[in-house]
Protein backbone atom coordinates (compact mmCIF):
# COMPACT_ATOMS: atom_id res chain seq x y z
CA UNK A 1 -2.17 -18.67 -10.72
CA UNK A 2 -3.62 -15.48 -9.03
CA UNK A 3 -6.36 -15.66 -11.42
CA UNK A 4 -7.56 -19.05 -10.65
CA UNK A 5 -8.83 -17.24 -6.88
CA UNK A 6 -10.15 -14.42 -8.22
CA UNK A 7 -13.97 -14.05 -7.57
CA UNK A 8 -15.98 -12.87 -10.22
CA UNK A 9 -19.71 -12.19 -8.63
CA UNK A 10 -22.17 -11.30 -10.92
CA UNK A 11 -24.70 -8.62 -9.17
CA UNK A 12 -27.75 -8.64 -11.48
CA UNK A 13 -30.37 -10.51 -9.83
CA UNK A 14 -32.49 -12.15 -12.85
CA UNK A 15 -28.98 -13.95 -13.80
CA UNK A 16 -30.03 -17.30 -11.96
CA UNK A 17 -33.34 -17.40 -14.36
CA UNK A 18 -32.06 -15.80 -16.93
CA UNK A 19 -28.62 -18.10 -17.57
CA UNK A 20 -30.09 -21.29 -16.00
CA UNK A 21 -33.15 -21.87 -18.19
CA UNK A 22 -32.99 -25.77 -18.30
CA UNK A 23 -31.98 -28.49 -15.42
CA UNK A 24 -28.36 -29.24 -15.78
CA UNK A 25 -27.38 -25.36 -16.56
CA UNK A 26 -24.35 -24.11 -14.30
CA UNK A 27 -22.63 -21.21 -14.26
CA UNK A 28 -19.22 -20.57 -12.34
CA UNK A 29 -19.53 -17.89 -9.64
CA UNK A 30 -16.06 -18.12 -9.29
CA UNK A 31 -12.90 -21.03 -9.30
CA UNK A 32 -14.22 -22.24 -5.77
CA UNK A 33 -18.09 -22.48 -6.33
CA UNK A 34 -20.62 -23.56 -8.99
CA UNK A 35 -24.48 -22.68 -9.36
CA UNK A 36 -26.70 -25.25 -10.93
CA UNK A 37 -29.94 -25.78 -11.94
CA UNK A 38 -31.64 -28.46 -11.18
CA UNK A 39 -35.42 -29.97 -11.48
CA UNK A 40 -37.19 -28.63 -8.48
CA UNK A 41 -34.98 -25.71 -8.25
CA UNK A 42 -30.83 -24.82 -7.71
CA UNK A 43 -27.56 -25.98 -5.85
CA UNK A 44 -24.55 -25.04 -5.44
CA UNK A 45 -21.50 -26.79 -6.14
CA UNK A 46 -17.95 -26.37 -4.39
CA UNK A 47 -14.41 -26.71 -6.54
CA UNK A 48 -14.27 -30.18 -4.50
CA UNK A 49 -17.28 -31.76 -5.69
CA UNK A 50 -19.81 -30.88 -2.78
CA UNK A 51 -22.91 -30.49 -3.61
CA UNK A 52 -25.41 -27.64 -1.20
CA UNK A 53 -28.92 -28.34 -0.30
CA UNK A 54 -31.27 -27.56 -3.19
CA UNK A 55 -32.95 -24.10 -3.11
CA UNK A 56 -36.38 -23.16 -4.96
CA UNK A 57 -35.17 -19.35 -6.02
CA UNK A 58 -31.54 -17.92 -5.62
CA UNK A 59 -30.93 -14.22 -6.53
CA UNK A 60 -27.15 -13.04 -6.79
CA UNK A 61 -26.98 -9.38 -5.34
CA UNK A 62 -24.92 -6.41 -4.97
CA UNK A 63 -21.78 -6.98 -2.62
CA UNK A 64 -21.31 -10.77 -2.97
CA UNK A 65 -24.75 -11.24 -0.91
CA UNK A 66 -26.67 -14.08 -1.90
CA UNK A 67 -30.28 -14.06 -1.64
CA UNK A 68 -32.26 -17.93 -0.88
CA UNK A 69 -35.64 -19.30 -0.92
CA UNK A 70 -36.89 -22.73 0.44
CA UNK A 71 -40.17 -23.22 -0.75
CA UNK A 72 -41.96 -26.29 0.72
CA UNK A 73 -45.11 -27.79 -0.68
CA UNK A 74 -47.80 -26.11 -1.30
CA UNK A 75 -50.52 -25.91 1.38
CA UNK A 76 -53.68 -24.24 1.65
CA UNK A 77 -53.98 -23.93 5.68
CA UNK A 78 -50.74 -22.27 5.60
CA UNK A 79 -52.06 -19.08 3.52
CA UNK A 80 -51.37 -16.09 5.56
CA UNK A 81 -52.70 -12.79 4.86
CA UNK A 82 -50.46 -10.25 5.52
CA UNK A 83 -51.73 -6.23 5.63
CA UNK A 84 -49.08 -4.04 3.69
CA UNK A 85 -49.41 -1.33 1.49
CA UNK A 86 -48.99 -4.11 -1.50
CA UNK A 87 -51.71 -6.17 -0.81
CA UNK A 88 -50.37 -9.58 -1.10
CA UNK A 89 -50.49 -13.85 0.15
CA UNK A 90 -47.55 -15.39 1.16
CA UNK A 91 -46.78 -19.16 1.77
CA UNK A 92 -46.09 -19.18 5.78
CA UNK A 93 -43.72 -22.50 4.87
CA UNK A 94 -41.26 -21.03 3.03
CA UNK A 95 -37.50 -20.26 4.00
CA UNK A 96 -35.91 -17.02 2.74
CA UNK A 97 -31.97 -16.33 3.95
CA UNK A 98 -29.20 -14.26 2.73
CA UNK A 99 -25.90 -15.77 2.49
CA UNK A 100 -22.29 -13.72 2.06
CA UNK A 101 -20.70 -16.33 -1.03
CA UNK A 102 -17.63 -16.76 1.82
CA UNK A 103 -20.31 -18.08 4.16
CA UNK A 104 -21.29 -20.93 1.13
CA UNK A 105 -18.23 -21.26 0.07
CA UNK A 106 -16.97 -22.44 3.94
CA UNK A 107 -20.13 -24.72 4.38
CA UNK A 108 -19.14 -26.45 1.28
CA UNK A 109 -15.41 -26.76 2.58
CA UNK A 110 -13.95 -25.19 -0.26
CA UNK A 111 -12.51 -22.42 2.33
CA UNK A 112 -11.47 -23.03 6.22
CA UNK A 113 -12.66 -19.97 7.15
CA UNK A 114 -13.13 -16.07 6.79
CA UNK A 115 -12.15 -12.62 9.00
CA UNK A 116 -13.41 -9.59 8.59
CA UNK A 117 -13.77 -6.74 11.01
CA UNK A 118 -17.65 -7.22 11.12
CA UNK A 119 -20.22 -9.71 9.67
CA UNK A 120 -20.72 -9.49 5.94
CA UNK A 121 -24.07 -8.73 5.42
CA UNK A 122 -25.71 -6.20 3.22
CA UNK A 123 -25.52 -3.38 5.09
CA UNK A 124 -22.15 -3.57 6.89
CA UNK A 125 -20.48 -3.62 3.20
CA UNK A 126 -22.24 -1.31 1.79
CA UNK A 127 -21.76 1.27 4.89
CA UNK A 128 -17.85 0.11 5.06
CA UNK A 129 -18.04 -1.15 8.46
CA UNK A 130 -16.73 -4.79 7.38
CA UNK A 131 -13.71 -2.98 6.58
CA UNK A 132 -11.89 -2.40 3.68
CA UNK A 133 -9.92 -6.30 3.18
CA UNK A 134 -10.30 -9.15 5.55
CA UNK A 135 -8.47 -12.29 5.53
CA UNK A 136 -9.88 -15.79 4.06
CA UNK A 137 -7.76 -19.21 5.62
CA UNK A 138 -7.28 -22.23 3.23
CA UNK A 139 -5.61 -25.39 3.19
CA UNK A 140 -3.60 -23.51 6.62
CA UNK A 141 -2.74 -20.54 4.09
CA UNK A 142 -4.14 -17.49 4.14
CA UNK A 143 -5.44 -15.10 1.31
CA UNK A 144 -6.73 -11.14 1.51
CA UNK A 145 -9.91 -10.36 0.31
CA UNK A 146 -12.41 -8.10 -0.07
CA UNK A 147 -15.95 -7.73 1.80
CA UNK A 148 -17.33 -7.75 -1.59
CA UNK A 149 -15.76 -11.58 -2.28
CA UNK A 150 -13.09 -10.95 -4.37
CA UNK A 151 -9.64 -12.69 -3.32
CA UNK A 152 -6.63 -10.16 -4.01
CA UNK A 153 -4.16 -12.31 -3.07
CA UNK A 154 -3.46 -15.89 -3.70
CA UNK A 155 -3.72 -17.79 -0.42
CA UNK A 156 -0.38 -18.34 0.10
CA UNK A 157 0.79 -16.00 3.71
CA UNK A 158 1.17 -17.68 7.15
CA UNK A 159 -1.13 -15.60 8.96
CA UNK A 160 -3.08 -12.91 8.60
CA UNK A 161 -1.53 -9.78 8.02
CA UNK A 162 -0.49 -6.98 10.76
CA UNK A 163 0.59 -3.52 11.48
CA UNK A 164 3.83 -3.45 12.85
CA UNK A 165 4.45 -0.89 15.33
CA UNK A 166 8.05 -2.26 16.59
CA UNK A 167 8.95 -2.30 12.91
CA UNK A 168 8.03 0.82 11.62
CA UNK A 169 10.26 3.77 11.92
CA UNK A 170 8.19 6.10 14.29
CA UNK A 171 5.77 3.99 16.00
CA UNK A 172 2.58 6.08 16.23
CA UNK A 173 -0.71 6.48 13.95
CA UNK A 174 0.34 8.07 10.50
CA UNK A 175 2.62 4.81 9.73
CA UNK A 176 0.20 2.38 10.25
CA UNK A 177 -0.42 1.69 6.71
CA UNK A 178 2.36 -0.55 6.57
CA UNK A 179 0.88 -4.08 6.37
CA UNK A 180 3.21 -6.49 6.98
CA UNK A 181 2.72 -10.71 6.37
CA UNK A 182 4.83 -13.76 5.98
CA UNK A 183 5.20 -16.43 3.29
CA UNK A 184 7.14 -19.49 3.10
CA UNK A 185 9.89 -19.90 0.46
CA UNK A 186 11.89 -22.90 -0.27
CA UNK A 187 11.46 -23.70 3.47
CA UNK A 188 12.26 -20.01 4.60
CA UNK A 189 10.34 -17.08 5.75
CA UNK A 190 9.89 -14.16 3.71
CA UNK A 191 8.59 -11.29 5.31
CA UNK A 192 6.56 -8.88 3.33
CA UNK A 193 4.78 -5.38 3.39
CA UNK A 194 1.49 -5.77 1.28
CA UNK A 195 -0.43 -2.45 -0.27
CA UNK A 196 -3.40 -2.66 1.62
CA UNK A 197 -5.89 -1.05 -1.54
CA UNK A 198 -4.67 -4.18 -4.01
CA UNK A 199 -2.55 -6.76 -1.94
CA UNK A 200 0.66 -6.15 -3.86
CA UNK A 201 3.68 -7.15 -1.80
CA UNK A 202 5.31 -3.46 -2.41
CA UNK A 203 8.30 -5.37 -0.41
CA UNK A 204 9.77 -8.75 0.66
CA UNK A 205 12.98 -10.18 2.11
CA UNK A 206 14.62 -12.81 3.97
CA UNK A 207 16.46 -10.50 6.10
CA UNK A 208 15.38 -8.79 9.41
CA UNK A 209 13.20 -5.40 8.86
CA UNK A 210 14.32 -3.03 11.11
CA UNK A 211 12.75 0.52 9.49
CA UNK A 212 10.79 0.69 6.65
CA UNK A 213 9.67 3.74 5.09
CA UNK A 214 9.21 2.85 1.71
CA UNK A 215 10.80 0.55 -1.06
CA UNK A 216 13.91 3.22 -1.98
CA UNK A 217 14.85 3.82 1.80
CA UNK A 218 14.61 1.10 4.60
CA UNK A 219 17.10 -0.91 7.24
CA UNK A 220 17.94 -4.53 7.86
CA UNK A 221 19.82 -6.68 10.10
CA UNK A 222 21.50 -9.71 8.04
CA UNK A 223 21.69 -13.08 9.64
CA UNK A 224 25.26 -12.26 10.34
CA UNK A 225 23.78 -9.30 12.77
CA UNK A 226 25.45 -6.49 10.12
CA UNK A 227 23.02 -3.31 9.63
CA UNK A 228 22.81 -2.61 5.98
CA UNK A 229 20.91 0.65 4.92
CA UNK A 230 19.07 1.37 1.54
CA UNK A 231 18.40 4.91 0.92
CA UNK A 232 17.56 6.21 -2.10
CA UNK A 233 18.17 2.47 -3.42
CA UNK A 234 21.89 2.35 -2.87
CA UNK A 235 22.65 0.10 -0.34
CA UNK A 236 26.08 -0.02 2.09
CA UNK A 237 26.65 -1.20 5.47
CA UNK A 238 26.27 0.89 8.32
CA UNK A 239 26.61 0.67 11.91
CA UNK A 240 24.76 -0.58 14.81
CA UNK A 241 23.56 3.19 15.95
CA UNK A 242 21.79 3.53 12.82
CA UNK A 243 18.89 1.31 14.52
CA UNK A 244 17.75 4.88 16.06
CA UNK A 245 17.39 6.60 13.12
CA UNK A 246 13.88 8.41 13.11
CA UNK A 247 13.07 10.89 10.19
CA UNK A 248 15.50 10.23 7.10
CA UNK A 249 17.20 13.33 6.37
CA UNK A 250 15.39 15.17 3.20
CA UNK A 251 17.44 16.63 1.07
CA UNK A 252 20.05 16.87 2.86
CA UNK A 253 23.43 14.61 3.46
CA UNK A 254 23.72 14.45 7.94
CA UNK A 255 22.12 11.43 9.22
CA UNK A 256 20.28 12.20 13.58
CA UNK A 257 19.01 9.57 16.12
CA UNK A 258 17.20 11.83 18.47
CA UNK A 259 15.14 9.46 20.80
CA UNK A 260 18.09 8.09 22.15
CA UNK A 261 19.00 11.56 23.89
CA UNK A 262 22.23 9.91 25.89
CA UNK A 263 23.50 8.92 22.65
CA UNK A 264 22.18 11.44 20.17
CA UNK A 265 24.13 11.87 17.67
CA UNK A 266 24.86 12.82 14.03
CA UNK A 267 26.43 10.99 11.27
CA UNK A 268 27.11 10.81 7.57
CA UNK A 269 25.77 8.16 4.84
CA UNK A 270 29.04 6.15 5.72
CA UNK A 271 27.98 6.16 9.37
CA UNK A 272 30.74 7.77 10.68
CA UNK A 273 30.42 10.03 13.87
CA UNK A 274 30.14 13.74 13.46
CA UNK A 275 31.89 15.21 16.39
CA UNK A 276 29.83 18.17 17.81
CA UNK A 277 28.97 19.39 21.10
CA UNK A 278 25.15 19.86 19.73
CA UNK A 279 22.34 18.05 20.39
CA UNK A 280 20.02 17.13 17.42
CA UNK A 281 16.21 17.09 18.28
CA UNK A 282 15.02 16.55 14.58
CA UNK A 283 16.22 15.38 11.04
CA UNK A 284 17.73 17.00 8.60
CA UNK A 285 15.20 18.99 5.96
CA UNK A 286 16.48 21.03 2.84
CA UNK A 287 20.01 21.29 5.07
CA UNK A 288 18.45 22.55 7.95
CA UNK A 289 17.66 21.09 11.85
CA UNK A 290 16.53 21.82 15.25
CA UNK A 291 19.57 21.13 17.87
CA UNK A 292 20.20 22.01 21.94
CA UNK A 293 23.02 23.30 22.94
CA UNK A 294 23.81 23.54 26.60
CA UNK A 295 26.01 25.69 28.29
CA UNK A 296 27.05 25.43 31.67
CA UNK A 297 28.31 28.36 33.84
CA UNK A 298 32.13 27.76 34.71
CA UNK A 299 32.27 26.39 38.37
CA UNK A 300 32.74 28.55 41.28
CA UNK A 301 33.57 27.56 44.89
CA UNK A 302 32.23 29.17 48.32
CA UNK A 303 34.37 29.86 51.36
CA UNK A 304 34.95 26.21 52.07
CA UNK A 305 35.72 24.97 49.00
CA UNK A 306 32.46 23.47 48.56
CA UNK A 307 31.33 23.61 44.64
CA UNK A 308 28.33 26.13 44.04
CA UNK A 309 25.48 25.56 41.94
CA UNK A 310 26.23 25.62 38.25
CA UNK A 311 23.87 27.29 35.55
CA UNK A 312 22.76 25.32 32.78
CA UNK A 313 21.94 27.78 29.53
CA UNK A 314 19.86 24.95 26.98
CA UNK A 315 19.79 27.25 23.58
CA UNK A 316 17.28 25.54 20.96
CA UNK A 317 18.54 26.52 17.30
CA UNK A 318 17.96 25.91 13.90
CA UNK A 319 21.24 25.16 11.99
CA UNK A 320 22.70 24.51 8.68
CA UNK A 321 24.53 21.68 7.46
CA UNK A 322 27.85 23.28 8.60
CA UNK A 323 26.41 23.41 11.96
CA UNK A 324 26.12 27.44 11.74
CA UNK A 325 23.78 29.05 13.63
CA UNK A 326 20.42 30.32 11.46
CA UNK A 327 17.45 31.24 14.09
CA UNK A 328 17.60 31.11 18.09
CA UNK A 329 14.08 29.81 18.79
CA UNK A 330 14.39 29.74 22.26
CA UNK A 331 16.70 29.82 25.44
CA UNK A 332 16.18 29.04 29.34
CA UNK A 333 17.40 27.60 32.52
CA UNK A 334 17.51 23.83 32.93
CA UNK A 335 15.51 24.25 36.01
CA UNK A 336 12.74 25.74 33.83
CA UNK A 337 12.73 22.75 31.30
CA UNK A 338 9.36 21.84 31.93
CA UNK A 339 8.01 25.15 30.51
CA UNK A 340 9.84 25.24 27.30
CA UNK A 341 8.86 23.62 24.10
CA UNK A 342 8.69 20.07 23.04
CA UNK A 343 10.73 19.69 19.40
CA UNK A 344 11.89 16.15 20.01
CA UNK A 345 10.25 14.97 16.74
CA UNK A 346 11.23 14.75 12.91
CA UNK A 347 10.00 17.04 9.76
CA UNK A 348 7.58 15.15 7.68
CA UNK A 349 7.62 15.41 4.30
CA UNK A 350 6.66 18.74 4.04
CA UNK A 351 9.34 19.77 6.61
CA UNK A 352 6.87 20.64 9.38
CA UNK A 353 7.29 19.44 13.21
CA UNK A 354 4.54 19.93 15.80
CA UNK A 355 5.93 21.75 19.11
CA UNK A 356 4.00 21.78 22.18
CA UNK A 357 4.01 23.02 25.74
CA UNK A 358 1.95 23.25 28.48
CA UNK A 359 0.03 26.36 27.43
CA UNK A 360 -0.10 26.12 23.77
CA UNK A 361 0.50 23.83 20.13
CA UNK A 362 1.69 24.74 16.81
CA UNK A 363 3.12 23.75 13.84
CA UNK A 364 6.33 25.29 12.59
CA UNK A 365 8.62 24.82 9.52
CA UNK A 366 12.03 23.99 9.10
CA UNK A 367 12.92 27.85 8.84
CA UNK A 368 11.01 28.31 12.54
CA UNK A 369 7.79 29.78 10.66
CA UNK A 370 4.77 28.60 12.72
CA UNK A 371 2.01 27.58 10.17
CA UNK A 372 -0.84 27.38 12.86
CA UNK A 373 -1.06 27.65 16.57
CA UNK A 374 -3.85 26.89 19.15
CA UNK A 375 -3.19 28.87 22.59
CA UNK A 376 -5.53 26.72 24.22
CA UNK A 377 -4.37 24.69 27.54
CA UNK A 378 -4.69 21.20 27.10
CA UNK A 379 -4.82 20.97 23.87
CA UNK A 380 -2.81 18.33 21.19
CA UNK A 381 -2.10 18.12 17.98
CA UNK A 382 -1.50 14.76 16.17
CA UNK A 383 -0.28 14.05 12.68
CA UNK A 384 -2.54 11.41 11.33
CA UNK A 385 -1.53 11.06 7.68
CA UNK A 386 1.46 13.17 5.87
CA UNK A 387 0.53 16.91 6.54
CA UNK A 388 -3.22 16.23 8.40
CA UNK A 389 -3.19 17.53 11.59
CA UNK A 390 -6.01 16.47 14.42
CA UNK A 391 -6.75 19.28 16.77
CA UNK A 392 -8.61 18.61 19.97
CA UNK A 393 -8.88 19.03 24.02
CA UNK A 394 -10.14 17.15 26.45
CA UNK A 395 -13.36 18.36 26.69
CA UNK A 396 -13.64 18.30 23.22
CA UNK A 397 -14.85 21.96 22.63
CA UNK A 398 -12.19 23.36 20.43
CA UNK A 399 -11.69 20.47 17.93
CA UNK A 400 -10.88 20.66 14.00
CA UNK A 401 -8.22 18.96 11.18
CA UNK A 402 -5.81 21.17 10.00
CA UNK A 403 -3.90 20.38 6.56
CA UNK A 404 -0.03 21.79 5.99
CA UNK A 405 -1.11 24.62 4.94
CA UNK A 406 -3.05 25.66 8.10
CA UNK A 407 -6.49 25.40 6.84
CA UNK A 408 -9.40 23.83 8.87
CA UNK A 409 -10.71 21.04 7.34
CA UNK A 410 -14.32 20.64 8.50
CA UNK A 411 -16.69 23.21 8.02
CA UNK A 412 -18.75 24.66 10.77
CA UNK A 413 -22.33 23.41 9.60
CA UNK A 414 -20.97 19.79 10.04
CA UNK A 415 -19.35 20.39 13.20
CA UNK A 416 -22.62 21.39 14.28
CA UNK A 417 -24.20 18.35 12.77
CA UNK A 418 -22.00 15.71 14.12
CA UNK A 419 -19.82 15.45 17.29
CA UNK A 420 -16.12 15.87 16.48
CA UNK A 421 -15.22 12.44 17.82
CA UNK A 422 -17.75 10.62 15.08
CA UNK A 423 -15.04 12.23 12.30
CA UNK A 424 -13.13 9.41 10.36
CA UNK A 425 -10.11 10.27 8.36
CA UNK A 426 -10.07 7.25 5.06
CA UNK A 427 -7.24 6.69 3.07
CA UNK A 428 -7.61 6.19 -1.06
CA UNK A 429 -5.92 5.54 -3.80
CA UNK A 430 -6.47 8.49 -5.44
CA UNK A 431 -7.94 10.64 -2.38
CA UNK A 432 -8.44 10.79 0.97
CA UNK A 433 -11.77 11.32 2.68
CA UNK A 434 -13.18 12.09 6.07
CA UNK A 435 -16.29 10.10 6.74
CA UNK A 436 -18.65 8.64 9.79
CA UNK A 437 -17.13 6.08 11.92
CA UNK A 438 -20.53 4.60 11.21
CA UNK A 439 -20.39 5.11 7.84
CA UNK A 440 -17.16 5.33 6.61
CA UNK A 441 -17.78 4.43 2.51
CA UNK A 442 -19.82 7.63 2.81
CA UNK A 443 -17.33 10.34 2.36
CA UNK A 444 -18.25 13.95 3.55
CA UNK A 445 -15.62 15.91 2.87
CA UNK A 446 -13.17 14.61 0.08
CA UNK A 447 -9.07 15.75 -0.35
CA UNK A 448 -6.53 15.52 -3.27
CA UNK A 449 -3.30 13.72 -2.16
CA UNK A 450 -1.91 17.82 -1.58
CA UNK A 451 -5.01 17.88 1.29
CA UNK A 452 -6.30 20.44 -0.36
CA UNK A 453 -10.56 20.12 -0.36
CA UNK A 454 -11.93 19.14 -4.04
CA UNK A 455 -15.42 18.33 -2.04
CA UNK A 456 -17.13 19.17 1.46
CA UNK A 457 -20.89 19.04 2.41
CA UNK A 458 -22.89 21.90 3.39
CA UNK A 459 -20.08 24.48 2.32
């Protein structure tokens, strides 16, 4: 069935003269639209029997751009000379137009409509700035597709597709290639998470999604309002608090919810309570984590009987799985909170956490080794894909990516080229890129999935 939507446009343009020698010719552009030769020139015809105006020339381009020509009768008063370096007489009557195939294929009603980030024409596709898939509507249904015309899916989803913050498990930037639709199925949605490169539904199910973080490890809320977790494809019922899970533990066996601080907590795969007087601040990597532990002074009374002022010791620590202590990173008064560290996050994959405050960033490791630091005020650090790190202040003077290992990214002669903000960071299959926000099918500096650099201009 897929393959009946699948558009196969043919790029070279001599095909129109060179397949359609004789009136009556037609070749198939695709399942949806026909071109035919006719007479006095060509038409095109839709899967539903529509037939286009009649064009003198058609040429079938790169990028699913279809060039037209109206010719009208010849007419000697019309001749126009026109000075160019070719030296040449043109018919002032006739009518030349590109058309995208989606744009012909919705004028002869064989599609409702088309969405892409920007128009399809030559140039936007070629420079990437239609964006990688857009969205075509049929029949109410709705199939992805490329900018080049090529359906990857079947038009079968409710709506176009959408990244789910609320759904996915941390909510900010490097998780938004989660691309989540619905379908109907034997009158019942289906929710799905699509691979945005080639449309495959990676996941589907008729139960509520509430984290996703890949097809062996993800949460759901049955009908019956029971939390059932999959992780590393075994699947058991858990309770309600596991809704606050952030980072999955790696490698390691204790289950943390650290955004709810109240209710922070740890617990094993059965989801039941681990009793400790710590406070977890990340997951679990390789058996180790990042807790508080506060400590408060034992209470003393004045003259009156009036209770003093307590001290409140907060100890940040790296522990093991049996909760014993490893590395102190830091201690300090309550009262001082605001000048201590920020850990409240989760290891990523390759067990680093980025810890700020307000004089400095860095990235440390599980063991408390600090891969890079900036001691520059004002300045953040964002994860924007596993283990790429976007460095930059306000003023944007000190900016740069960093990759896990702590190596800058961009070279100097490009910063100097380009303003930092005009840096794109492109996800592919097989590698990652940093291009132009203008031209992002341009790549300028080209990674391996271990962001380490296989290419970068002007270096």
């Amino acid at each position: 069935m897929k393959n009946i939507f699948l558009l196969f446009i043919i790029i070279n343009s001599f095909l129109s003269n060179a397949q359609l020698n004789k009136s009556g010719d037609v070749i198939k552009l695709n399942e949806l639209i026909s071109l035919k030769k006719t007479e006095k020139g060509y038409v095109f015809i839709g899967s539903n029997g529509k037939i286009s105006k009649e064009y003198t020339y058609v040429y079938l381009k790169d990028y699913g751009i279809i060039e037209t020509n109206i010719v009208t009768p010849f007419d000697p008063k019309a001749i126009i000379f026109r000075e160019s370096t070719n030296r040449c007489y043109v018919n002032g009557n006739s009518n030349r137009r590109n058309y995208h195939v989606f744009e012909l294929m919705k004028e002869l009603g064989t599609i409702d409509d088309y969405h892409f980030e920007r128009e399809l024409t030559f140039s936007n596709i070629r420079d990437g700035l239609s964006g990688d898939y857009g969205w075509i509507s049929q029949n109410e249904k709705y199939a992805m597709a490329n900018p080049q015309g090529v359906f990857v899916t079947e038009p079968k989803y409710d709506r176009p597709s959408w990244f789910d913050e609320r759904e996915s498990p941390y909510g900010f930037y490097r998780d938004r290639k989660l691309l989540f639709n619905q379908r109907t199925k034997k009158g019942k949605k289906v929710t799905v998470i699509l691979d945005k490169f080639t449309g495959k539904e990676v996941f589907a199910t008729k139960d509520s999604i509430v984290k996703y973080w890949n097809a062996e490890n993800y949460l759901i809320k049955k009908s019956n309002n029971k939390y059932y977790l999959v992780y590393k494809s075994k699947k058991q019922k858990v309770p309600k608090e596991f809704i606050n899970l952030d980072g999955l533990p790696i490698e390691s066996s204790i289950f943390t919810n650290v955004k709810a601080r109240k209710n922070a907590l740890f617990m094993d795969i059965n989801g039941e309570k681990i009793k400790s007087d710590l406070i977890p601040l990340t997951n679990f990597y390789k058996g180790y984590g990042i807790v508080l532990e506060k400590i408060l002074e034992e209470q003393e009374f004045n003259y009156y009987g009036e209770p003093l002022y307590r001290k409140e010791t907060n100890t940040v620590k790296i522990i093991n799985e049996q909760f014993e202590t490893i590395k102190i990173l830091e201690t300090f008064e309550q009262r001082e909170h605001l000048e201590s560290n920020r850990y409240n996050d989760y290891f990523n994959d390759y067990g680093q956490i980025i810890v700020s405050n307000r004089k400095k960033s860095f990235v440390m490791d599980y063991m408390g080794n600090t891969i890079f630091k900036i001691d520059k005020k004002d300045t953040k650090i964002e994860e924007i894909y596993k283990g790429i790190y976007e460095v930059s202040d306000y003023e944007r003077i000190y900016s740069n990516f960093y990759n896990q290992k702590g190596e800058k990214l961009i070279n100097q002669k490009l910063l100097n080229m380009y303003r930092f903000d005009n840096f794109k960071f492109k996800e592919g299959i097989n590698e990652n890129y940093f291009t132009l926000y203008n031209h992002p099918n341009f790549p300028l500096i080209k990674l391996n999935k271990n962001n380490d650099i296989i290419f970068s201009e002007y270096q």
